[in-house]
C-alpha atoms as a PDB file:
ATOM      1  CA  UNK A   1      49.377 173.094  47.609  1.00  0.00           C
ATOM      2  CA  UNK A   2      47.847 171.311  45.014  1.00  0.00           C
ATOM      3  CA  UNK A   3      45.395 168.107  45.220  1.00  0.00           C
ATOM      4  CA  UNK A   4      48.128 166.355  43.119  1.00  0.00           C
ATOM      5  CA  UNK A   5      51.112 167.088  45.335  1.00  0.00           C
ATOM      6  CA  UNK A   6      49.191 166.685  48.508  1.00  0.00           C
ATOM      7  CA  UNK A   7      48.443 163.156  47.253  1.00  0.00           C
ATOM      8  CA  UNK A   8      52.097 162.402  45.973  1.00  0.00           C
ATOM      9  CA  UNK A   9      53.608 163.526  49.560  1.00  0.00           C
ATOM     10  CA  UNK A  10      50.931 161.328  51.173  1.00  0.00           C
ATOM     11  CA  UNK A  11      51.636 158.519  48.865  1.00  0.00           C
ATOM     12  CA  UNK A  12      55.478 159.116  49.674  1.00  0.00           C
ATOM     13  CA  UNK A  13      54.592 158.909  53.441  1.00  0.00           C
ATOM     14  CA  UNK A  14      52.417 156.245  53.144  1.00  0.00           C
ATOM     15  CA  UNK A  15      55.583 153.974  51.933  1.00  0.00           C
ATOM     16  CA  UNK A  16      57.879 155.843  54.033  1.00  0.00           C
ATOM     17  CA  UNK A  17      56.027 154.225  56.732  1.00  0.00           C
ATOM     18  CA  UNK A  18      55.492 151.037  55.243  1.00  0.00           C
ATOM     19  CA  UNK A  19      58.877 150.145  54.652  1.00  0.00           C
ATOM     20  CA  UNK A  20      59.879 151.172  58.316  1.00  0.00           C
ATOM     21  CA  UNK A  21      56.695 148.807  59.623  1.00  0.00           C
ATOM     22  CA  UNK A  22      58.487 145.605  56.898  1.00  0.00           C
ATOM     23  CA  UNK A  23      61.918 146.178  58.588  1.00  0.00           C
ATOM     24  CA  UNK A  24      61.223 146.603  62.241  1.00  0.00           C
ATOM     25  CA  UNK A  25      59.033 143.085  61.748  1.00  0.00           C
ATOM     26  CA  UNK A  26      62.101 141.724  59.620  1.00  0.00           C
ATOM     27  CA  UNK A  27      64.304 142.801  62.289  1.00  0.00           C
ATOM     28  CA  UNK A  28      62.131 141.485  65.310  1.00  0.00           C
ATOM     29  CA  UNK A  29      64.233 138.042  66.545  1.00  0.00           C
ATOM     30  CA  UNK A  30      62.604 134.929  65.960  1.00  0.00           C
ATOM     31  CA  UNK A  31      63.256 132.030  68.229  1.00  0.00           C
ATOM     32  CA  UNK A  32      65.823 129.241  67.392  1.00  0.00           C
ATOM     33  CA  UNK A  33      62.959 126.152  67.053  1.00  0.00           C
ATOM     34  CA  UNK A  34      61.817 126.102  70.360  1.00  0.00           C
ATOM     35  CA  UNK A  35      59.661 123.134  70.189  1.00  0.00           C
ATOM     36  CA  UNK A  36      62.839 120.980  68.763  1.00  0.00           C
ATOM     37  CA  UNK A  37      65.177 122.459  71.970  1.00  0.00           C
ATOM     38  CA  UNK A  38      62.331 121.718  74.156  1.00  0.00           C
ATOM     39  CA  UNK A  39      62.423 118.398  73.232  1.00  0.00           C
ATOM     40  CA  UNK A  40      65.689 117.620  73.621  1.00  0.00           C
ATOM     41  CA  UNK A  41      65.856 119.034  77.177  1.00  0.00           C
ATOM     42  CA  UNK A  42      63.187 116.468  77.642  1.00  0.00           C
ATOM     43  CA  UNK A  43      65.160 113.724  76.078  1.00  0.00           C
ATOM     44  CA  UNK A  44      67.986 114.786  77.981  1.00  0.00           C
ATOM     45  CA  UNK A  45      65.691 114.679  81.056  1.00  0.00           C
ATOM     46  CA  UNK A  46      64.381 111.502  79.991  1.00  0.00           C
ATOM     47  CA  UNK A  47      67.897 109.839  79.666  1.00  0.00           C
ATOM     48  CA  UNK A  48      69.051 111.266  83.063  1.00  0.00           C
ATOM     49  CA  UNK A  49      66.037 109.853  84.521  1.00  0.00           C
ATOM     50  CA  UNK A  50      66.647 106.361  82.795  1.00  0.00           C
ATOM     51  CA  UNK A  51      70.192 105.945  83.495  1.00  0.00           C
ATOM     52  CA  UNK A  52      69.520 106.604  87.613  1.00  0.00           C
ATOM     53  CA  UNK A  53      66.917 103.968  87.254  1.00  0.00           C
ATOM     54  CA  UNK A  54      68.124 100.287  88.484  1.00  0.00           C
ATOM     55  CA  UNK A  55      68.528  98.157  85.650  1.00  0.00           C
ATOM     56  CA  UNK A  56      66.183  95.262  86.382  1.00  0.00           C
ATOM     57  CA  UNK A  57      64.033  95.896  83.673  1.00  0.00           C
ATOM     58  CA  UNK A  58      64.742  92.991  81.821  1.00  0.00           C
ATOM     59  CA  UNK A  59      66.619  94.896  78.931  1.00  0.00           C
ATOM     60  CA  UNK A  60      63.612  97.275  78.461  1.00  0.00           C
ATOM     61  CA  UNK A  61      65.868 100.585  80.320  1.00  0.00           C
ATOM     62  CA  UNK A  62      68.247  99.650  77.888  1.00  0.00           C
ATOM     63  CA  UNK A  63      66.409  99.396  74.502  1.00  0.00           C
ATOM     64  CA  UNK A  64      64.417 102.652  75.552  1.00  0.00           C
ATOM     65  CA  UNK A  65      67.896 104.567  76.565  1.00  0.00           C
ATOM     66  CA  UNK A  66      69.409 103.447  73.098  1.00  0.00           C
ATOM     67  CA  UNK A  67      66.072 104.792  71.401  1.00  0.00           C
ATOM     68  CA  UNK A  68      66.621 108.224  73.680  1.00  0.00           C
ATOM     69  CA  UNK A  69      70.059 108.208  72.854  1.00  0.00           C
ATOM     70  CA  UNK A  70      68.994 108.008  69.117  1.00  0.00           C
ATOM     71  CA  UNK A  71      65.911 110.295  69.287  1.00  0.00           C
ATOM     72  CA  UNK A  72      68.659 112.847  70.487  1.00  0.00           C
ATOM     73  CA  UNK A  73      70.946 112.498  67.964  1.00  0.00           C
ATOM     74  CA  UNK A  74      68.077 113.516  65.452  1.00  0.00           C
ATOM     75  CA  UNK A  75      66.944 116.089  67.025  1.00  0.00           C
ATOM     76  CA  UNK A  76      69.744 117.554  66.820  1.00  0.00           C
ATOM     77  CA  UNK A  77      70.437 116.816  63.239  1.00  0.00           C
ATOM     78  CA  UNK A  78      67.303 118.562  63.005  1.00  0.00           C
ATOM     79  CA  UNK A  79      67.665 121.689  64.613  1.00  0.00           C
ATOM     80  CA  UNK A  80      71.116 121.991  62.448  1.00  0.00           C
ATOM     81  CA  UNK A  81      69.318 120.747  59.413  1.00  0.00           C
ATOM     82  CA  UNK A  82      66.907 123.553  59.537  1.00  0.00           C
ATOM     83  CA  UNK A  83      69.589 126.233  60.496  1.00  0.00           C
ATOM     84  CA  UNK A  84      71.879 125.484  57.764  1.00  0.00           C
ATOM     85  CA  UNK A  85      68.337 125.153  54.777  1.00  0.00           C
ATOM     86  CA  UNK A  86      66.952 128.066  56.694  1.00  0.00           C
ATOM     87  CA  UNK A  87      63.565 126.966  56.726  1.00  0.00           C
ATOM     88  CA  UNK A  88      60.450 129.529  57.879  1.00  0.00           C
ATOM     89  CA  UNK A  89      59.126 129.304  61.221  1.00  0.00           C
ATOM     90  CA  UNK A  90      55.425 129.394  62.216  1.00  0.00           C
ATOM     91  CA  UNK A  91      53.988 130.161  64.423  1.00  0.00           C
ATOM     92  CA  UNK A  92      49.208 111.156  73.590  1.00  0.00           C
ATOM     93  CA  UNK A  93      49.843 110.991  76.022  1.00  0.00           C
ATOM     94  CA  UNK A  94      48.661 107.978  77.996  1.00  0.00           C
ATOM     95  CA  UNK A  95      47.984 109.309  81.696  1.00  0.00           C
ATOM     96  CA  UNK A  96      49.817 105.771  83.614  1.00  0.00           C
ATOM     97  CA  UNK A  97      49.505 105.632  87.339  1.00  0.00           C
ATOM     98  CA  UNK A  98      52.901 106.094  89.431  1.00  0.00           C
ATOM     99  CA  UNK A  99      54.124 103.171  90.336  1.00  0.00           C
ATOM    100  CA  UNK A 100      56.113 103.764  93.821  1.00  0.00           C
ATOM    101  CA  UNK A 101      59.025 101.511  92.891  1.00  0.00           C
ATOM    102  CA  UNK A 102      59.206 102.455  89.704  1.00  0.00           C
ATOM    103  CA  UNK A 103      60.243 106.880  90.386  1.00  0.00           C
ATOM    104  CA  UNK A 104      63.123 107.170  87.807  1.00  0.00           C
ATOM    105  CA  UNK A 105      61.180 105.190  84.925  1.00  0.00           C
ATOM    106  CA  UNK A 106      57.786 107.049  85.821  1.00  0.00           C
ATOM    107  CA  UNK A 107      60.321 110.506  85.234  1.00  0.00           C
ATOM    108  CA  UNK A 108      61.412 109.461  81.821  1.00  0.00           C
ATOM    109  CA  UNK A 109      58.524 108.110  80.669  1.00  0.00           C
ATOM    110  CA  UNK A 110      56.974 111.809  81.701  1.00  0.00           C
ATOM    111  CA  UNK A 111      59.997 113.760  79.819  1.00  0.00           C
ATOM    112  CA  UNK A 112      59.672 111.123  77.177  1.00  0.00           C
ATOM    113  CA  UNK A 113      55.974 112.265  76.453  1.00  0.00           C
ATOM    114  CA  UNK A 114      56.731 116.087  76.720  1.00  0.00           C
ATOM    115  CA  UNK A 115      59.878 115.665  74.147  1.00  0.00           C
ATOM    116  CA  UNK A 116      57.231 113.817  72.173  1.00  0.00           C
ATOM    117  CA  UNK A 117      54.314 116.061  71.778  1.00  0.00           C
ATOM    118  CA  UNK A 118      57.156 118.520  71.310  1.00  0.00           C
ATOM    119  CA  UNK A 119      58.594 116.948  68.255  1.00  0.00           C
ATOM    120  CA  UNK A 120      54.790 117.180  67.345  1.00  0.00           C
ATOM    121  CA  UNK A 121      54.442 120.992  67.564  1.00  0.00           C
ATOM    122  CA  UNK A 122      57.939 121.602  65.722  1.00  0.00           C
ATOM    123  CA  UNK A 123      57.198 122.869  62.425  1.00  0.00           C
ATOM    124  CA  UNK A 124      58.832 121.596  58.777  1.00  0.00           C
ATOM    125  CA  UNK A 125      60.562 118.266  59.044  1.00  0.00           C
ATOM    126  CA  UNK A 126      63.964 119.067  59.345  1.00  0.00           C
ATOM    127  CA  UNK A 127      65.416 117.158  56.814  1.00  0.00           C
ATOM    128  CA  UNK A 128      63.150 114.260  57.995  1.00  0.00           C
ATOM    129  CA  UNK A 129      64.979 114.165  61.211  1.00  0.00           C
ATOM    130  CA  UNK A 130      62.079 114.971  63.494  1.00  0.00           C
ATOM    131  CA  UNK A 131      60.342 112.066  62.001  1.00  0.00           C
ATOM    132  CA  UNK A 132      63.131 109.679  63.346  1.00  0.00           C
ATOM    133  CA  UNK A 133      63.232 111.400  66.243  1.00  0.00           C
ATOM    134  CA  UNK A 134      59.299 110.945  67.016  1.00  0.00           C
ATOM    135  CA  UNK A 135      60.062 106.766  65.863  1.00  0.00           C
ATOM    136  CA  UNK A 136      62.677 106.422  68.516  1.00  0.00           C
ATOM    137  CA  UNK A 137      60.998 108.501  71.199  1.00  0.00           C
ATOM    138  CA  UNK A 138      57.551 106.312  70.552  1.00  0.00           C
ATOM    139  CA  UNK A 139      59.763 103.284  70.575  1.00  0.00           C
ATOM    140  CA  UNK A 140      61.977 105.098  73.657  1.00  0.00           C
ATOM    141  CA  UNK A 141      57.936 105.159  75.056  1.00  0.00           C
ATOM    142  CA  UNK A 142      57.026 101.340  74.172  1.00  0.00           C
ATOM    143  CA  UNK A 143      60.481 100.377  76.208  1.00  0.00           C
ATOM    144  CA  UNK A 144      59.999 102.642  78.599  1.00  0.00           C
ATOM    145  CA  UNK A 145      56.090 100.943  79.497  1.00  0.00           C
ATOM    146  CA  UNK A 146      57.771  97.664  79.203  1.00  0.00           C
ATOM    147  CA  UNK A 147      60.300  98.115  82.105  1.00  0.00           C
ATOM    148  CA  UNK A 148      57.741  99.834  84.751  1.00  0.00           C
ATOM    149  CA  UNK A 149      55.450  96.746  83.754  1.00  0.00           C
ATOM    150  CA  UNK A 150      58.649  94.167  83.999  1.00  0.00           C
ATOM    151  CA  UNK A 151      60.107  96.357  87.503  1.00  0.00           C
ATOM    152  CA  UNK A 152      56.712  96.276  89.205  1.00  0.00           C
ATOM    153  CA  UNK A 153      56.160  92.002  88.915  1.00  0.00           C
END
């Protein structure tokens, strides 16, 4: 065998292998946003946590479960947003002290931070739908404060 067709059949190899190593990485899965699902199972958490919460909160439970409520529906419009453009994916909490009436608006505040420094880590903007998610969670946050500071005077 000659020098020349030794290096054309390694050559040929070479890109044989290659182009096996681009479609087995093409064809590894890639998980469905992650960040923007975890956040919504902590809005969801959030919400379930609000709504068990007695209401004398002086309209704050409210305000922050409308903001939830709203911070969910863009999430979602986010997560279908980015299915349906097909957009690449790459790879503050304030620490408050438990107030012992206060267990259900503690919870949501809790969820309400995870969903939030989710909606941080979730990449591309989604249409800018994880934007007005993050405003209604922060204001879900503010509202949330509000009514363990109004429930514990």
């Amino acid at each position: 065998m000659t020098r020349r067709t030794f290096a054309n059949m390694l050559a040929l190899v070479l890109i044989a292998v290659a182009s096996s190593y681009t479609v087995a990485v093409a064809a590894t899965p890639v998980p469905d946003q992650p960040y923007m699902k975890a956040a919504r199972a902590d809005l969801n958490s959030a919400r379930n946590e609000l709504l068990k919460a007695t209401s004398n909160k002086e309209g704050h439970r409210t305000k922050a479960l409308e903001y939830v409520n709203k911070a969910i529906s863009e999430t979602n419009a986010g997560i279908v947003y980015d299915r349906k453009h097909n957009h690449a994916i790459f790879s503050k909490s304030a620490l408050l002290a438990i107030t012992p009436d206060q267990p259900h608006m503690q919870a949501a505040l809790n969820h309400l931070l995870d969903a939030q420094r989710n909606l941080q880590s979730a990449t591309s903007e989604k249409g800018g739908h994880r934007v007005k998610a993050l405003e209604y969670v922060g204001k879900a946050i503010t509202e949330t404060n509000k009514g363990i500071a109004a429930g514990s005077n």
